[in-house]
Protein backbone atom coordinates (compact mmCIF):
# COMPACT_ATOMS: atom_id res chain seq x y z
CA UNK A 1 -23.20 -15.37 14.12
CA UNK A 2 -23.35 -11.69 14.56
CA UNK A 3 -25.02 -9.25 11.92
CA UNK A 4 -24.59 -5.40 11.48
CA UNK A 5 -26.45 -3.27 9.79
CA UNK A 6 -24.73 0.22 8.46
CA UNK A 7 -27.18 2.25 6.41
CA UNK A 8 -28.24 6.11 5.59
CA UNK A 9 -24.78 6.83 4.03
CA UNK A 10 -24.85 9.77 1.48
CA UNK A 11 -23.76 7.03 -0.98
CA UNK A 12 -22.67 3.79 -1.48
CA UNK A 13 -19.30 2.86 -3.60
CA UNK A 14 -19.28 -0.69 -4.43
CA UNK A 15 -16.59 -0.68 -7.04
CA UNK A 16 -18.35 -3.91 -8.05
CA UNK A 17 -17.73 -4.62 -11.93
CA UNK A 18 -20.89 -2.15 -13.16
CA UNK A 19 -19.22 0.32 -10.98
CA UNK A 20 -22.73 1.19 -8.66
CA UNK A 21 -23.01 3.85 -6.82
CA UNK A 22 -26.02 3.71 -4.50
CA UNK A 23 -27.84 6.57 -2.86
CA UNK A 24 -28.87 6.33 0.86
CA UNK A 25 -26.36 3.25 0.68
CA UNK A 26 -26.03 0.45 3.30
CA UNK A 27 -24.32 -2.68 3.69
CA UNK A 28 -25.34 -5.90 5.67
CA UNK A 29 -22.40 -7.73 7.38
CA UNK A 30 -22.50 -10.99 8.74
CA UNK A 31 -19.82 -12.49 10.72
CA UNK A 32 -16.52 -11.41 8.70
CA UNK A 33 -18.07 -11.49 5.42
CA UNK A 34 -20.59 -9.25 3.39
CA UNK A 35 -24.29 -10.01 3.48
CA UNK A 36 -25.79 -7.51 1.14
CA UNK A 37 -25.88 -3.86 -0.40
CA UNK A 38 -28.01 -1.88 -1.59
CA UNK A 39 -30.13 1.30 -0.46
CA UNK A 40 -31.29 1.59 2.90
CA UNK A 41 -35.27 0.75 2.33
CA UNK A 42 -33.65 -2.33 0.45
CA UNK A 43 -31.09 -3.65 3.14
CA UNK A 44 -34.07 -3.05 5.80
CA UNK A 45 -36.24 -4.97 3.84
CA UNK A 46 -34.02 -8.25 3.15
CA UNK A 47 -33.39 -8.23 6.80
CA UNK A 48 -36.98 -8.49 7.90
CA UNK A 49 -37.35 -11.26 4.96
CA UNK A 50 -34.69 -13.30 6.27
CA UNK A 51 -35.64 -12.67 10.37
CA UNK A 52 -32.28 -11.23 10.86
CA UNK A 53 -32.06 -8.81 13.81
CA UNK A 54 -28.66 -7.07 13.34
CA UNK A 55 -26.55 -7.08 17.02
CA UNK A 56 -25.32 -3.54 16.02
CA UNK A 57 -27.30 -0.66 13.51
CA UNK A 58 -24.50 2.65 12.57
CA UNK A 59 -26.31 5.30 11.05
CA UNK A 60 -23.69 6.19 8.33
CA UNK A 61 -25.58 9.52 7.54
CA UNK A 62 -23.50 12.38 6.29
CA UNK A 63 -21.01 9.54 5.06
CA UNK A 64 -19.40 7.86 2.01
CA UNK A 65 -18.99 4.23 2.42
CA UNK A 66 -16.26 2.63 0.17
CA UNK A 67 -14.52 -0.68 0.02
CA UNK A 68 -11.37 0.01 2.72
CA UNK A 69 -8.20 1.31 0.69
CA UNK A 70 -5.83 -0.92 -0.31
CA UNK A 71 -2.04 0.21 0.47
CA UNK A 72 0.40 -2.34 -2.37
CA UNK A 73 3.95 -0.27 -1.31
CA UNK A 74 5.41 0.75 2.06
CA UNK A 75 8.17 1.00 4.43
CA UNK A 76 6.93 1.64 7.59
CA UNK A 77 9.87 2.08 9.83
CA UNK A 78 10.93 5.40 7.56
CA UNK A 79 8.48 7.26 10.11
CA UNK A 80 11.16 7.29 12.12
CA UNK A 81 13.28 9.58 9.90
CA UNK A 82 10.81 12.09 8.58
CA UNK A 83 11.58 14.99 6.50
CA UNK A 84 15.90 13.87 6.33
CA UNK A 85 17.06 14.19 2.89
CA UNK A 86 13.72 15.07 1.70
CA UNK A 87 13.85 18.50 3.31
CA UNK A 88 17.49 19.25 1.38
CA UNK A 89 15.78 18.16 -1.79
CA UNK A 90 17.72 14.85 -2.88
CA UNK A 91 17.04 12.52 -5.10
CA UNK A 92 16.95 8.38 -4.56
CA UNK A 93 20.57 7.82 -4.61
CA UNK A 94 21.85 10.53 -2.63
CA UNK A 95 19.04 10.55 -0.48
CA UNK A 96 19.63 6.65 0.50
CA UNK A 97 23.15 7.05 0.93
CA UNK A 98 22.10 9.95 3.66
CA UNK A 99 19.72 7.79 5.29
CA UNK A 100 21.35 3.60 5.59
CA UNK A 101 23.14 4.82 8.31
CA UNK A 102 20.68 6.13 10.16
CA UNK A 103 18.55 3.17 9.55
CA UNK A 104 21.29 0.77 10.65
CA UNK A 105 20.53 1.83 13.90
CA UNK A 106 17.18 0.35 14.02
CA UNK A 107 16.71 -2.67 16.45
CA UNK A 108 13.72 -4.72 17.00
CA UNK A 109 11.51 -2.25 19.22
CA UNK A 110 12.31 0.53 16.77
CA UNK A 111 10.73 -1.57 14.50
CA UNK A 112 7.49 -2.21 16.19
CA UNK A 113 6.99 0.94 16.99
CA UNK A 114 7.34 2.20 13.95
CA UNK A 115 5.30 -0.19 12.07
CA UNK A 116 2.76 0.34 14.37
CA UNK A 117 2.27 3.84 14.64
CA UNK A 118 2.99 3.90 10.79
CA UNK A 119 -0.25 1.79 10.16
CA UNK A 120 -2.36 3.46 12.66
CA UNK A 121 -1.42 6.80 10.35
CA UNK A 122 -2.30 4.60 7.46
CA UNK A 123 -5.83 3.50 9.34
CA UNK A 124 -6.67 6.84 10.05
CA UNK A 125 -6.63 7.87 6.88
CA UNK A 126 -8.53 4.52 5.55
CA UNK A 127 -6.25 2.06 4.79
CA UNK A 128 -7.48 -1.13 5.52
CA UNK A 129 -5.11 -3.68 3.63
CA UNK A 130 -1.26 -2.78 3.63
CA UNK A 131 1.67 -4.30 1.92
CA UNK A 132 5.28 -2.99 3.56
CA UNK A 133 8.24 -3.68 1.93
CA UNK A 134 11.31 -4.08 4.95
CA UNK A 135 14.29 -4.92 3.30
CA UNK A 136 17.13 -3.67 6.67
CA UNK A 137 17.31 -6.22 9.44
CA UNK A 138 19.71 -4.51 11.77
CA UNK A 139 20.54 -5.28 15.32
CA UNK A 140 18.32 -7.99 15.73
CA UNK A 141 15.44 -6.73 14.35
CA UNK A 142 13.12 -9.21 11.84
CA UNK A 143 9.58 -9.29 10.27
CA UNK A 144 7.71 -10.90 13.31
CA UNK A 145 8.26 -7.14 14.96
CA UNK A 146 5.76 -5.22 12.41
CA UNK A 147 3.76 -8.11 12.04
CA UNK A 148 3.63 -7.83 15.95
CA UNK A 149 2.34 -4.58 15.42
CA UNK A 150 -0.40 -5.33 12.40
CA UNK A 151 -1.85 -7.90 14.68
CA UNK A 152 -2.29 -5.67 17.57
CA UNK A 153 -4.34 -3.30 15.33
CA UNK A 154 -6.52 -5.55 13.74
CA UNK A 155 -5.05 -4.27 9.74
CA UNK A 156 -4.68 -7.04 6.95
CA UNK A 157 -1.34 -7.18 6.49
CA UNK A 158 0.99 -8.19 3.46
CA UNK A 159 4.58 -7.95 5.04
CA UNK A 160 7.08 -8.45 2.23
CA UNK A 161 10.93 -10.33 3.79
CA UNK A 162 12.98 -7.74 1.51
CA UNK A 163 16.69 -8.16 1.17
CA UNK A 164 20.49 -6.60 0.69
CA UNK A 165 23.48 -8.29 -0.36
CA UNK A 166 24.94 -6.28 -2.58
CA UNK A 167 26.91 -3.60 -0.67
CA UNK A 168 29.51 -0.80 -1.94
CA UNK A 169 32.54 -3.48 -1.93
CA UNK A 170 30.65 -5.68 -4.42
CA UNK A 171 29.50 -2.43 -6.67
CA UNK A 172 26.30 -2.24 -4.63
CA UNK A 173 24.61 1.08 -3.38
CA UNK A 174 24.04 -0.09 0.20
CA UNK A 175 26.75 0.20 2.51
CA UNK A 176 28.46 -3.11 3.67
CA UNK A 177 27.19 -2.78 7.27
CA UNK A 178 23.18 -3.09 6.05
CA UNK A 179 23.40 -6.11 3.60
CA UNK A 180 22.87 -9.56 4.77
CA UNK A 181 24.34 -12.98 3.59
CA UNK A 182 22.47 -15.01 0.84
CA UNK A 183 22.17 -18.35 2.73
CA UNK A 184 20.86 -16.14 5.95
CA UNK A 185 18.18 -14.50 3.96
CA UNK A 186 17.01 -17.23 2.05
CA UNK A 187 17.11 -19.35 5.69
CA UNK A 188 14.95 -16.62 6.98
CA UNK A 189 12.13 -16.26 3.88
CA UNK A 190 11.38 -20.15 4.65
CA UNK A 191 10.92 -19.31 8.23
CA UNK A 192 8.38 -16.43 7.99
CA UNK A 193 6.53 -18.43 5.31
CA UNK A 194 6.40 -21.53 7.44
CA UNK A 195 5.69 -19.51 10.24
CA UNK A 196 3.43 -16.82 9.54
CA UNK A 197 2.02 -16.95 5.59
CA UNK A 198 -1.69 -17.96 5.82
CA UNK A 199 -2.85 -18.27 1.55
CA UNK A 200 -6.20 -18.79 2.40
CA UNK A 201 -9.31 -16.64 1.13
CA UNK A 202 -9.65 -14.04 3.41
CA UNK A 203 -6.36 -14.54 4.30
CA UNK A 204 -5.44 -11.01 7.18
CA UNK A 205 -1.51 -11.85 6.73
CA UNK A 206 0.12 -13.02 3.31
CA UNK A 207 4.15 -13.09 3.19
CA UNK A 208 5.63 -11.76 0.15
CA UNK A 209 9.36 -11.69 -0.91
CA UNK A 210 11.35 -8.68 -1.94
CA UNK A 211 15.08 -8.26 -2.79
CA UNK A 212 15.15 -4.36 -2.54
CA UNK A 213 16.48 -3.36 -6.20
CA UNK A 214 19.03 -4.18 -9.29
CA UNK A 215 21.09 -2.27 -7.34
CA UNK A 216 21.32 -4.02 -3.96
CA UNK A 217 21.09 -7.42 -4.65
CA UNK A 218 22.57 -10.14 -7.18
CA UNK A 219 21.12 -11.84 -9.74
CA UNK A 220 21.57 -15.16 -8.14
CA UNK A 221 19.33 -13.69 -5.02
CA UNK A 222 16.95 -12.71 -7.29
CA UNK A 223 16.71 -16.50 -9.17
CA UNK A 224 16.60 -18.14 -5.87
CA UNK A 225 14.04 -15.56 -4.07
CA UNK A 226 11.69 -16.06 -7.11
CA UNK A 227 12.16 -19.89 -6.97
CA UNK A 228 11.40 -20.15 -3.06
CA UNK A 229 8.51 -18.57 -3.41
CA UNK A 230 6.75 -20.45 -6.25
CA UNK A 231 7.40 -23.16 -3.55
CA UNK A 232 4.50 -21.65 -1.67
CA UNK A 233 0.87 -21.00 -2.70
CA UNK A 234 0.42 -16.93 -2.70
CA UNK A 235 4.03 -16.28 -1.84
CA UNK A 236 4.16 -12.67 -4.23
CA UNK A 237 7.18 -11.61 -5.45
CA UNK A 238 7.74 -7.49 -4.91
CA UNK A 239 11.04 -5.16 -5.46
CA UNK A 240 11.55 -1.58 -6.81
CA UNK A 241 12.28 -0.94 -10.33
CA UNK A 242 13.21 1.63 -12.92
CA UNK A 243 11.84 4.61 -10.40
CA UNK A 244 14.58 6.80 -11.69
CA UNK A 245 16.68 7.59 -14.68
CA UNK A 246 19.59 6.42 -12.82
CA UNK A 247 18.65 3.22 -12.00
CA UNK A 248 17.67 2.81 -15.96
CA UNK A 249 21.85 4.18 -16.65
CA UNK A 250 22.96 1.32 -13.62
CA UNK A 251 21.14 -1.44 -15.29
CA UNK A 252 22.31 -0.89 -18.62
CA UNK A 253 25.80 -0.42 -17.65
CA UNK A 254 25.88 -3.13 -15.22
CA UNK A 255 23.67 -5.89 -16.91
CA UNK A 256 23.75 -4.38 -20.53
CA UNK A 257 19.74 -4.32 -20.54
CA UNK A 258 16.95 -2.21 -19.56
CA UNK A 259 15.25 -2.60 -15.61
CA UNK A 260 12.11 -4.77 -16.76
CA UNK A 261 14.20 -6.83 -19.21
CA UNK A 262 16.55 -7.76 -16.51
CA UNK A 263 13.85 -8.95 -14.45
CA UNK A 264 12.69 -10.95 -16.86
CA UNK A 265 15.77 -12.62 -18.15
CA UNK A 266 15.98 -13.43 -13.84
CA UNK A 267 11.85 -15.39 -14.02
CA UNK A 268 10.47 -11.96 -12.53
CA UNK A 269 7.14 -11.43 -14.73
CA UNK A 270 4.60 -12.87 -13.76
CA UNK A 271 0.85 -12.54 -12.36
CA UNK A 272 2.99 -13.11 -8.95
CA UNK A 273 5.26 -10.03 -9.88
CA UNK A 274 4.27 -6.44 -8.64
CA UNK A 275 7.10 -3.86 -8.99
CA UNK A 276 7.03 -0.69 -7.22
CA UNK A 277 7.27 2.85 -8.74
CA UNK A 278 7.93 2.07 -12.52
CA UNK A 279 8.45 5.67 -13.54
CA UNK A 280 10.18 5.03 -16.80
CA UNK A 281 9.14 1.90 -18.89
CA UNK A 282 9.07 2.38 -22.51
CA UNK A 283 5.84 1.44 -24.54
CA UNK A 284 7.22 -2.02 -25.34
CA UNK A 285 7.85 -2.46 -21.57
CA UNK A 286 4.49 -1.56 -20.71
CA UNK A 287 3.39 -4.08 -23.30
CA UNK A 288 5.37 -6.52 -21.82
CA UNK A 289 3.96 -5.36 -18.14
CA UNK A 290 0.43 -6.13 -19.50
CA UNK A 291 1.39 -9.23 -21.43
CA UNK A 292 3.06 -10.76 -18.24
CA UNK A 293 0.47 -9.68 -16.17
CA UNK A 294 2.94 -8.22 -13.81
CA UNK A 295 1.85 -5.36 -11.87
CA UNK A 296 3.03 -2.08 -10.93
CA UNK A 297 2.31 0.13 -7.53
CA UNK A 298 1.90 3.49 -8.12
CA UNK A 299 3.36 6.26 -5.73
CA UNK A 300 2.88 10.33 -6.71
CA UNK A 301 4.10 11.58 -3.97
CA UNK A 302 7.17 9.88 -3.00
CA UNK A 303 8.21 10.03 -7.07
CA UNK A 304 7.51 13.81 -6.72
CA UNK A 305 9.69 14.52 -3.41
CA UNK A 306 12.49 12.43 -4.59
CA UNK A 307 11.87 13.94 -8.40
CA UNK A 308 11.70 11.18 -9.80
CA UNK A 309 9.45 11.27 -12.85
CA UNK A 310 6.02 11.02 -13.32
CA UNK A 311 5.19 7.44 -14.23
CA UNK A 312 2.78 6.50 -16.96
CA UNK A 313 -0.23 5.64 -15.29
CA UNK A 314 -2.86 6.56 -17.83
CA UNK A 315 -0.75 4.42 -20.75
CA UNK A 316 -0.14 1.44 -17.80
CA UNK A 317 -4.22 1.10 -17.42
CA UNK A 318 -4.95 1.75 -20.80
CA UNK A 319 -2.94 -1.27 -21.43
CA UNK A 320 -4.47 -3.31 -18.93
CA UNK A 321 -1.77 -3.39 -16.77
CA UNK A 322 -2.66 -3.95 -13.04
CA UNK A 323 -1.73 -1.05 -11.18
CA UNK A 324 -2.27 -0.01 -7.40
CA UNK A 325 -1.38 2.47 -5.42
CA UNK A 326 0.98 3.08 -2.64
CA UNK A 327 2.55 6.05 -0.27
CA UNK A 328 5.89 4.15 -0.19
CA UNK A 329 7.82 5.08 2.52
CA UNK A 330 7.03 7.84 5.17
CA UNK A 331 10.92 9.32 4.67
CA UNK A 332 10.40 9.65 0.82
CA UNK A 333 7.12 11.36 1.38
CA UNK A 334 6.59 12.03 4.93
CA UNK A 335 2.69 10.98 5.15
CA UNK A 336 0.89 7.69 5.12
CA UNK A 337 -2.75 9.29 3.65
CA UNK A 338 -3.77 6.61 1.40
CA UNK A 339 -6.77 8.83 0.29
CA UNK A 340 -4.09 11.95 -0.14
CA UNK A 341 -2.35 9.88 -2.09
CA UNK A 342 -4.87 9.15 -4.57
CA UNK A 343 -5.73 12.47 -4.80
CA UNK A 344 -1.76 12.95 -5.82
CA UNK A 345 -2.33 10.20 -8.28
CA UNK A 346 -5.55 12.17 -9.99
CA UNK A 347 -3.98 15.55 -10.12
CA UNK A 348 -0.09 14.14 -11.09
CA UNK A 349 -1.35 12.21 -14.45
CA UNK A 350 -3.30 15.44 -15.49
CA UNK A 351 -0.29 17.49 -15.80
CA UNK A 352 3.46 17.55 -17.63
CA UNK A 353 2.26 15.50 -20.90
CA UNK A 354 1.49 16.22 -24.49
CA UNK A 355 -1.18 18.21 -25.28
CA UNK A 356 -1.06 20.01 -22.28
CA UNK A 357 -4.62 21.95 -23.05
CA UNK A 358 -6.54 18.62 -22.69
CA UNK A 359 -4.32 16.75 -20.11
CA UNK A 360 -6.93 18.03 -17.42
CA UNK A 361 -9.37 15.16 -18.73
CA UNK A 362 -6.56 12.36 -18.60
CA UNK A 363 -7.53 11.19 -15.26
CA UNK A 364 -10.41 11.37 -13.38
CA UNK A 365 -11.44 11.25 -9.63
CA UNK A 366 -13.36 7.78 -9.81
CA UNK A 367 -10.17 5.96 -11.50
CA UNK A 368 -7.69 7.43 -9.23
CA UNK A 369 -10.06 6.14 -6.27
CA UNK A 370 -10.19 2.81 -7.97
CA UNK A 371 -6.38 2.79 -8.49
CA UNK A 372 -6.36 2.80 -4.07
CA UNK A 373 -9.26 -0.18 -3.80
CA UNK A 374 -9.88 -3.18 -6.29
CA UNK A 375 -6.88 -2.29 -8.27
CA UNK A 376 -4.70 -2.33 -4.90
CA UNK A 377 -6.67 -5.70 -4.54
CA UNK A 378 -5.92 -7.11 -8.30
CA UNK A 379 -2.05 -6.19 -7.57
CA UNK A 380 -1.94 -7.76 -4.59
CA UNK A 381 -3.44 -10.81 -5.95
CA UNK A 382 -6.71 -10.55 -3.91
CA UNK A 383 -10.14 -11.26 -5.46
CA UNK A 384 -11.54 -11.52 -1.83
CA UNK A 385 -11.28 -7.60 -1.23
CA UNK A 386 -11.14 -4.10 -3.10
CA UNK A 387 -14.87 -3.96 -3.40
CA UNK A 388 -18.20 -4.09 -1.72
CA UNK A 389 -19.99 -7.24 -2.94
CA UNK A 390 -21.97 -10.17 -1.12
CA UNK A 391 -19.53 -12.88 -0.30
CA UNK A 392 -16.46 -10.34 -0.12
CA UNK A 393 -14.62 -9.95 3.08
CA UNK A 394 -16.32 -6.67 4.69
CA UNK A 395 -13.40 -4.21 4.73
CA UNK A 396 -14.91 -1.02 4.73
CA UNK A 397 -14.67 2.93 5.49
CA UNK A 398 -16.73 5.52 5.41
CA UNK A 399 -15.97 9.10 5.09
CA UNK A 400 -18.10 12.14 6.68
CA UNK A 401 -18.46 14.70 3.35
CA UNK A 402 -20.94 16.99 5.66
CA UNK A 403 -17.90 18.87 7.24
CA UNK A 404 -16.45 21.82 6.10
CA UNK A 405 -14.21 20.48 3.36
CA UNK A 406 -17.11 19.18 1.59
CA UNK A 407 -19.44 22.12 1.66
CA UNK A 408 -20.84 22.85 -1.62
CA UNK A 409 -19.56 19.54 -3.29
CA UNK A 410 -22.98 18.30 -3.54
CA UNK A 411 -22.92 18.17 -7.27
CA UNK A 412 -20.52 15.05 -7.03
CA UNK A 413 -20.10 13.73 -2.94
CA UNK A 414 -17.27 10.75 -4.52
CA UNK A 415 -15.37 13.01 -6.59
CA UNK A 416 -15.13 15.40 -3.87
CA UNK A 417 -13.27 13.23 -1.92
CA UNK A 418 -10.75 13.72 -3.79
CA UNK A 419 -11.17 16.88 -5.58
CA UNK A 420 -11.47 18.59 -2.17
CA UNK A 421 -9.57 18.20 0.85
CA UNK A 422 -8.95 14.38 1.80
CA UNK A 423 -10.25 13.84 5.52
CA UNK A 424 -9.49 10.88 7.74
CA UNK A 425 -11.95 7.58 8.10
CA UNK A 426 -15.03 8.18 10.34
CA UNK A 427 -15.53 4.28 10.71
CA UNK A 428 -13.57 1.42 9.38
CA UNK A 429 -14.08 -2.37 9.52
CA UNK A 430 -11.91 -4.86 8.70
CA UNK A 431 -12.58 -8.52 7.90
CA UNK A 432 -15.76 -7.65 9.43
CA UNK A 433 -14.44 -5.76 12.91
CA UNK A 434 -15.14 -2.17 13.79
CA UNK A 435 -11.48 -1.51 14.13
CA UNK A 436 -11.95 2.68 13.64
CA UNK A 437 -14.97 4.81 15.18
CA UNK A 438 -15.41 8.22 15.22
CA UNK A 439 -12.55 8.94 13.75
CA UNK A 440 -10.08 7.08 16.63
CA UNK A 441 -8.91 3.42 16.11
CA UNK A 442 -10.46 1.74 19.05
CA UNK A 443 -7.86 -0.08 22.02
CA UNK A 444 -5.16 2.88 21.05
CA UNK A 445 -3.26 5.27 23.26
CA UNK A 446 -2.18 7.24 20.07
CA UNK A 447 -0.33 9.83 22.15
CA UNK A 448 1.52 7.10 24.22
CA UNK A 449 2.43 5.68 20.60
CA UNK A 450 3.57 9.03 19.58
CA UNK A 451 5.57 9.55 22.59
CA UNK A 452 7.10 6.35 22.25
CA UNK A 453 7.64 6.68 18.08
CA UNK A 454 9.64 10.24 18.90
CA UNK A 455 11.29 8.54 21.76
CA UNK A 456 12.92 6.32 19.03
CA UNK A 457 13.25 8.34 16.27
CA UNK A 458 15.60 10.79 18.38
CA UNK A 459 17.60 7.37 19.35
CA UNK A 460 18.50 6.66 15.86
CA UNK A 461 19.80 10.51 15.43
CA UNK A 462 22.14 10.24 18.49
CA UNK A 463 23.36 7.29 17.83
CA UNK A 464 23.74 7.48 13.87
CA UNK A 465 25.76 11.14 15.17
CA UNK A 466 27.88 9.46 17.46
């Protein structure tokens, strides 16, 4: 048994169901789990009541501790093709089309070293639970590569087995060379469930399974993907849909319905269900999102660089519809700051809607905050993280606010995390591990990484060129 003991923190976010926010915070943490939280004279106290002496005391002064941020929508090996199509200013379609080639090029070590160095970014900035959506298998490469990488740097991972069949020949978006044959897919979602999917509580790797859109996959994937993994306890179901106005057009052309209703006439609603981006449901659709429990991941900036719309958020949670939050992929919007992108999420729902005078009060700091913890947790189907609560699983960060982005916010230290500057993670534990101090993920040669990341990211260039 090992106990530590983090206290003098600014304040405390639990995100617990009253919402507490505790003053001269700290948190007891025993083994993987969390002991106890409340102010520091309080934590100090239970301690010497129950004869605990922690093994480790952090003074968290000049801090904010939070439950770790929750990441529901990624595709980590797009670090390798920063700033391509974005830079030009294209939207989804044509910006794919630009980039499948590039990303055929991929191989299995592009793939780990993009994951990883993708997640580091991600821990840096907070992150301490991340679902990543890879859907291109090129060359050799499969899942067991980034989940390689999560391992190696101690992250709770949700790695989702995504899919393409449908290339250009069969009316598809993809291009032939990038899709993959049903049976092979299918054969391949059994073996990363059988090999690696742990649905335990406090579970640090759940598989998931994600055809990549309406538009690169058919329906029979979709039946059969949704069927294999109601197999399985915890196997999620995840896929992209209606992030643009075009996809809306496709779907109603192709399957004479609407994006949601075509996942639903397929058995994909559910409280297993979370659907990236969902810029353009209707209101019956976000009825239907609420009713089905089904829920959506949320990503600002990657909708705003690809101009895709501004989705709905404040309707979606008014609703009761779970929704998370997610950067999405680092080519579509060429960061991985989880606590950035909430800040995105705050300021992108306050502008561009009716009423324009009042929109500033539509969404505040503490929601959009909540949106990147325990409603990351609720989408991801995880009632085990997303707060800070005895008996949770102690993933935590703190954040300094005594720095120079946070001078003069002392009238509201939470909101100013995001209403000033975002910063990067001062300390971060997952599932009970100091994984980040000082500000550097511990066991990491980040420049070697880098080196290494670059090394491979110029590959793909001259080989895609040749």
């Amino acid at each position: 048994m090992s106990v530590l003991l983090i206290d003098n923190a600014a304040v405390l976010v639990t995100m617990d169901d009253e919402r507490r926010e505790i003053e001269n915070g700290a948190v007891v943490v025993r083994d993987k789990l969390i002991e106890a939280v409340g102010s520091t004279d309080e934590m100090r106290r239970l301690l010497n009541q129950k004869e605990l002496i922690p093994d480790r005391h952090i003074d968290a002064g000049g801090c904010i501790i939070m439950p770790g941020l929750v990441n529901c929508h990624h595709h980590l090996y797009q670090t390798l093709t920063r700033s391509i199509g974005t830079a030009e200013g294209k939207s989804l379609f044509d910006w794919l089309q630009t980039l499948y080639p590039i990303w055929g090029q991929m191989d299995a070590t592009a793939v780990y070293i993009s994951a990883k160095l993708g997640l580091a970014e991600l821990m840096l900035a907070g992150a301490t639970t991340v679902a990543d959506h890879l859907y291109l298998f090129p060359n050799g490469a499969r899942l067991d590569d980034e989940i390689r990488a999560a391992r190696e740097l101690g992250v709770r991972f949700h790695p989702t087995r995504g899919s393409m069949s449908l290339g250009q020949s069969q009316g598809g978006l993809p291009p032939d060379s990038v899709c993959e044959d049903e049976a092979d897919i299918l054969a391949d979602c059994e073996r990363v469930i059988a090999q690696f999917h742990d649905p335990e509580p406090g579970s640090m790797l759940r598989i998931g399974l994600a055809p990549c859109s309406p538009f690169s996959v058919t329906a029979e994937l979709m039946r059969k993907t949704a069927a294999l993994a109601r197999r399985h306890p915890r196997v999620n179901l995840h896929t992209h849909l209606a992030e643009t106005i075009d996809e809306n057009r496709f779907c109603e052309k192709q399957f004479g319905m609407r994006p949601l209703a075509y996942m639903q006439s397929l058995g994909w609603t559910g409280d297993d269900v979370w659907f990236a981006h969902m810029v353009h449901p209707d209101s019956a659709e976000i009825d239907m999102l609420a009713s089905t429990r089904s829920g959506v991941c949320h990503c600002p900036s990657s909708n705003m660089i690809l101009a895709s719309g501004i989705a709905p958020v404040r309707e979606m949670i008014d609703a009761e519809v779970r929704v998370g939050l997610g950067v999405d992929g680092s080519a579509s919007n060429d960061g991985n700051h989880l606590l950035g992108e909430a800040r995105q999420a705050m300021l992108l729902q306050r502008v561009g809607w009716p009423g324009f005078e009042s929109s500033a009060a539509r969404f505040a700091a503490r929601e959009a905050l909540e949106l990147a913890t325990r409603g990351g947790a609720a989408v991801l189907g995880r009632d085990d993280i997303g707060s800070l609560e005895p008996g949770k699983a102690a993933d935590l960060v703190a954040y300094r606010i005594d720095g120079i982005q946070h001078a003069g916010a002392g009238g509201d230290l939470v909101a100013g995390l995001l209403t000033c500057a975002p910063v990067n993670a001062w300390l971060t534990l997952i599932n009970g591990q100091v994984v980040l101090e000082q500000g550097e993920i511990k066991g990491l040669d980040l420049p070697a990484l880098i080196q290494q990341h670059n090394e491979q990211a110029q590959r793909l260039l001259e080989k895609a060129a040749a």
